[in-house]
C-alpha atoms as a PDB file:
ATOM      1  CA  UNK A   1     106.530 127.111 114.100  1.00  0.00           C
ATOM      2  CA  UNK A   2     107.244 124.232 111.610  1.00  0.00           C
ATOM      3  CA  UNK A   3     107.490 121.411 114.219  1.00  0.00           C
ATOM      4  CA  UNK A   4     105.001 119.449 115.045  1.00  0.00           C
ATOM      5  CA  UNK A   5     106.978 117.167 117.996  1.00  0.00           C
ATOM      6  CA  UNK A   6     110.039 114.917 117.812  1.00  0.00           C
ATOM      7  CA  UNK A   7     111.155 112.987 114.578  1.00  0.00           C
ATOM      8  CA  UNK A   8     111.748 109.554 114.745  1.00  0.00           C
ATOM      9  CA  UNK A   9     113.395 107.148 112.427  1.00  0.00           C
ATOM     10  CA  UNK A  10     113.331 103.021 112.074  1.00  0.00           C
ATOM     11  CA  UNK A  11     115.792 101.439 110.202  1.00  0.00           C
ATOM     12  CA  UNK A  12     115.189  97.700 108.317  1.00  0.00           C
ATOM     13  CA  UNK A  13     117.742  95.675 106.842  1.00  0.00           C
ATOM     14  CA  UNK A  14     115.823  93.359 104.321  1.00  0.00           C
ATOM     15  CA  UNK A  15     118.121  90.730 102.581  1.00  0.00           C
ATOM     16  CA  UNK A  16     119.821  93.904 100.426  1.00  0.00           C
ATOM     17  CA  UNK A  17     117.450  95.977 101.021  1.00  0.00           C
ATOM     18  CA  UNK A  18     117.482  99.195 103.635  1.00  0.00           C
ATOM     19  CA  UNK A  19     114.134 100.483 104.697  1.00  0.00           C
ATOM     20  CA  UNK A  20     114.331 103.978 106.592  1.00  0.00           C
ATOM     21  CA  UNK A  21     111.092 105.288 107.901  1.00  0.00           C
ATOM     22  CA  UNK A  22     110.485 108.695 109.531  1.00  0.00           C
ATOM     23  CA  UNK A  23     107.817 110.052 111.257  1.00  0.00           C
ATOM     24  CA  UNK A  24     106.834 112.119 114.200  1.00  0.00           C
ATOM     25  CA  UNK A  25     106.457 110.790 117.576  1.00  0.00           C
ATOM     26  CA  UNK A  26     103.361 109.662 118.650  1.00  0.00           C
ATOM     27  CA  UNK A  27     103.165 111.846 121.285  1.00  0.00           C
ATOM     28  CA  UNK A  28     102.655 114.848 118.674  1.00  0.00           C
ATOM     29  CA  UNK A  29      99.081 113.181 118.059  1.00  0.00           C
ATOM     30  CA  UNK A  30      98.494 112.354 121.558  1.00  0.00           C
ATOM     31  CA  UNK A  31      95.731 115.481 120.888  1.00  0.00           C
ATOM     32  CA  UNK A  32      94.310 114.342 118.002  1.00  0.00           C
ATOM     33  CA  UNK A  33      96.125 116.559 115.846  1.00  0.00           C
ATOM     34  CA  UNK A  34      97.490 115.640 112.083  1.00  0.00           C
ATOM     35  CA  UNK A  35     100.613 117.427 110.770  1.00  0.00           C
ATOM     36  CA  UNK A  36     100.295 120.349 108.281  1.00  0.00           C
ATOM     37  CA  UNK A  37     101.214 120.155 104.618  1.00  0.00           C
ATOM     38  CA  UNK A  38     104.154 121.855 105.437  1.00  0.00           C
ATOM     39  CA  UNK A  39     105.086 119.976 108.418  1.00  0.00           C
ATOM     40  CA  UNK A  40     104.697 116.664 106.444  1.00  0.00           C
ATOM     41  CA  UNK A  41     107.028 118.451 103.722  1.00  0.00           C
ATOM     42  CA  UNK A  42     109.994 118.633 106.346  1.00  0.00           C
ATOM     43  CA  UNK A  43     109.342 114.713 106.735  1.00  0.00           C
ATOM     44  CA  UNK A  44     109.470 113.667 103.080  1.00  0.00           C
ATOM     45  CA  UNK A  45     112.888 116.547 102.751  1.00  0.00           C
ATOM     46  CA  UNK A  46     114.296 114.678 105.917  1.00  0.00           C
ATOM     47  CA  UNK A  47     113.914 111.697 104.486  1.00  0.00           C
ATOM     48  CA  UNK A  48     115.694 112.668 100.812  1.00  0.00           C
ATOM     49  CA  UNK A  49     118.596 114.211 102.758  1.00  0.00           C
ATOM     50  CA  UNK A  50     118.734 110.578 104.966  1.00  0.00           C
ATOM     51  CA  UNK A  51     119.178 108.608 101.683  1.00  0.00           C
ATOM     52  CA  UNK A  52     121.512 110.934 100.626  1.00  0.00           C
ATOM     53  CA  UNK A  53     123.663 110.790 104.072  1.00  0.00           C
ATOM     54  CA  UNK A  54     123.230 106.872 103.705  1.00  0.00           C
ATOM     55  CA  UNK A  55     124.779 106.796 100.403  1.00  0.00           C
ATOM     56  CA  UNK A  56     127.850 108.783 101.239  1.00  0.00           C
ATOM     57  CA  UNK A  57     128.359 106.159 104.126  1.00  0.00           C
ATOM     58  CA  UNK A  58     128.155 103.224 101.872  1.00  0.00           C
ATOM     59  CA  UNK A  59     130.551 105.152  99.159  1.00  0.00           C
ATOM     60  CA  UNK A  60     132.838 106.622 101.797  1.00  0.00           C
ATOM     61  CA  UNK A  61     133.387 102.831 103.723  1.00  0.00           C
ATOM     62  CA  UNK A  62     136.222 100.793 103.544  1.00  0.00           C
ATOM     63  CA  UNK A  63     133.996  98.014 101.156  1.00  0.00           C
ATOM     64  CA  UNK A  64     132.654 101.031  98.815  1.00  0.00           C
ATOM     65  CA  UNK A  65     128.974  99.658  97.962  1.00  0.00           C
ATOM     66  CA  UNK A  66     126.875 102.071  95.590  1.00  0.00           C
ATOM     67  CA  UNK A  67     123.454 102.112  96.122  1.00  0.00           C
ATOM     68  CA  UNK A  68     120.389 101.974  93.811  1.00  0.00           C
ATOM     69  CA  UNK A  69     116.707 102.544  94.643  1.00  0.00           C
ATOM     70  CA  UNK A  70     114.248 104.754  95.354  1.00  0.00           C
ATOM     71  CA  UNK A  71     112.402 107.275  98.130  1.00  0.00           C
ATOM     72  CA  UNK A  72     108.847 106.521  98.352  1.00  0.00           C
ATOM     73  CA  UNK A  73     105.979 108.092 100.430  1.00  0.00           C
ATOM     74  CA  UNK A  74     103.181 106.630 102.254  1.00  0.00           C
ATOM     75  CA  UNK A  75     100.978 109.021 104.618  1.00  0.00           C
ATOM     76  CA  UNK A  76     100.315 106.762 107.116  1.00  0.00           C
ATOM     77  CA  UNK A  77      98.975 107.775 110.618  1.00  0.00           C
ATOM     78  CA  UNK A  78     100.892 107.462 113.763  1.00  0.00           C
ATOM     79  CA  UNK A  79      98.989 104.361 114.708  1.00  0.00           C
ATOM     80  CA  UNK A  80      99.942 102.480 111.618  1.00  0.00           C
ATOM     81  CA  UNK A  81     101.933  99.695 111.870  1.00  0.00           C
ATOM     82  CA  UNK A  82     102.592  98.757 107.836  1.00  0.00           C
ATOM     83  CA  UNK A  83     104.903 100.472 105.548  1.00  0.00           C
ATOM     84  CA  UNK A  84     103.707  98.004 102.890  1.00  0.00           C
ATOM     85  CA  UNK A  85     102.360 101.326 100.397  1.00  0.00           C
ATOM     86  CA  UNK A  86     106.044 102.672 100.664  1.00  0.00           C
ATOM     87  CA  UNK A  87     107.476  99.463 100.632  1.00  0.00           C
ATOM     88  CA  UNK A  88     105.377  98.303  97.609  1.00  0.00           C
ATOM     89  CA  UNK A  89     105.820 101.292  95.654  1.00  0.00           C
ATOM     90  CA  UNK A  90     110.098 101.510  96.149  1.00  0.00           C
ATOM     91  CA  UNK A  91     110.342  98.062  94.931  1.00  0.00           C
ATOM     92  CA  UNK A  92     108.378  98.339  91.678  1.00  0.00           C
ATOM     93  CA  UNK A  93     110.714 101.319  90.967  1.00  0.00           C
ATOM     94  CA  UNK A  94     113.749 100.895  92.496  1.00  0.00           C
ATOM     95  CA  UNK A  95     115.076  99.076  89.039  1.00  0.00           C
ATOM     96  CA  UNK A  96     113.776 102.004  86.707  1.00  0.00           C
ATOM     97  CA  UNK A  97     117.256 104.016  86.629  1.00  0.00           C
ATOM     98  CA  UNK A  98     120.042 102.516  84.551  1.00  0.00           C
ATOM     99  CA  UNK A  99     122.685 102.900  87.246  1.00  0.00           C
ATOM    100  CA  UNK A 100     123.319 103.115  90.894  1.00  0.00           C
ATOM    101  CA  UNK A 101     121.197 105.959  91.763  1.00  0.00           C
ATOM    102  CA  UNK A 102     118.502 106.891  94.976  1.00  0.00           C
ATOM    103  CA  UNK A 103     116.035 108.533  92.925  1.00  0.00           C
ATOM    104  CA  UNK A 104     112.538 110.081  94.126  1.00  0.00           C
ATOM    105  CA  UNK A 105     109.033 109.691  92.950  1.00  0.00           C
ATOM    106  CA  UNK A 106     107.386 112.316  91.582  1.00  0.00           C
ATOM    107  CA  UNK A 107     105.202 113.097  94.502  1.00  0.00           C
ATOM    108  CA  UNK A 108     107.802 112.666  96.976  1.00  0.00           C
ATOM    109  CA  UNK A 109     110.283 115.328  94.732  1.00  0.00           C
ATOM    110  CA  UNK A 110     107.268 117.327  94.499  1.00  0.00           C
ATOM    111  CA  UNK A 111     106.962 117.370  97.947  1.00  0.00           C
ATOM    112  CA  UNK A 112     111.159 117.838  98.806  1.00  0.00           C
ATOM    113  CA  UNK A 113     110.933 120.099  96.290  1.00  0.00           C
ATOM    114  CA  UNK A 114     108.333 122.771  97.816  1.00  0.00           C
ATOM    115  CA  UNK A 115     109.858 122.733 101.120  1.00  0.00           C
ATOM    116  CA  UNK A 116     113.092 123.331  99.630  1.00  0.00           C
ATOM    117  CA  UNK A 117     112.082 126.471  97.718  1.00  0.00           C
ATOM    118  CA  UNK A 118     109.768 127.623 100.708  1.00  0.00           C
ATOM    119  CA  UNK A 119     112.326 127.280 103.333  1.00  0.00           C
ATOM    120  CA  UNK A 120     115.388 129.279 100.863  1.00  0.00           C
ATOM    121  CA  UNK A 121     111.805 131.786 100.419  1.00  0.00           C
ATOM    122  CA  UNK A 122     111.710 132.093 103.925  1.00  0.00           C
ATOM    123  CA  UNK A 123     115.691 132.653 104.091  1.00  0.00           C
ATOM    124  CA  UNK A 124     115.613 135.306 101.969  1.00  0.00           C
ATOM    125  CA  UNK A 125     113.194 137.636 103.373  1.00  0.00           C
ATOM    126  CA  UNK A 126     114.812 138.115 106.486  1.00  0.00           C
END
């Protein structure tokens, strides 16, 4: 099967700035076991669908607030306590589109983008 435990998210408010990490639970290492590829695919895909449920909240309140920035990935293991890769790398792109758009790196559209066409793969054969 695709999991490998329970997902779970933190979200930062940082001046205007909203941080959303997801990862597994540390439980799912508690056997010194890493994720697959795949299973760190469904991460970076849950986290492109989050920004895009986030966005449609901010649009769709009563103060309508578009949002502009970026989804970045960081690989970090379970006992990591720093997002400052992810953190670093959203804010020196977050500017690069010329409107208010949530945009994602190349690796992390690479990434959204396999498991996407895997997944519909997978749908289709059965």
């Amino acid at each position: 099967m695709l999991s490998f435990g329970a997902i779970r998210f933190h979200f930062r408010l940082l001046s205007d700035t909203v941080v959303v990490s997801i990862q597994y639970e540390a439980a799912a290492y508690a056997q010194g076991k890493e994720p697959s590829e795949r299973q760190k695919n469904l991460l970076v895909s849950v986290a492109c669908e989050s920004a895009a449920v986030l966005a449609n909240m901010f649009i769709d309140s009563d103060t309508s607030l578009a949002l502009r920035g970026c989804v970045s990935l960081d690989l970090i293991s379970a006992k990591a306590t720093s997002w400052s890769a992810a953190i670093d790398q959203a804010a020196e792109y977050m500017n690069e589109p010329e409107g208010a758009f949530i945009w994602a790196l190349p690796g992390v559209a690479e990434r959204h983008e396999n498991f996407r066409a895997r997944s519909l793969a997978l749908m289709e054969s059965s």
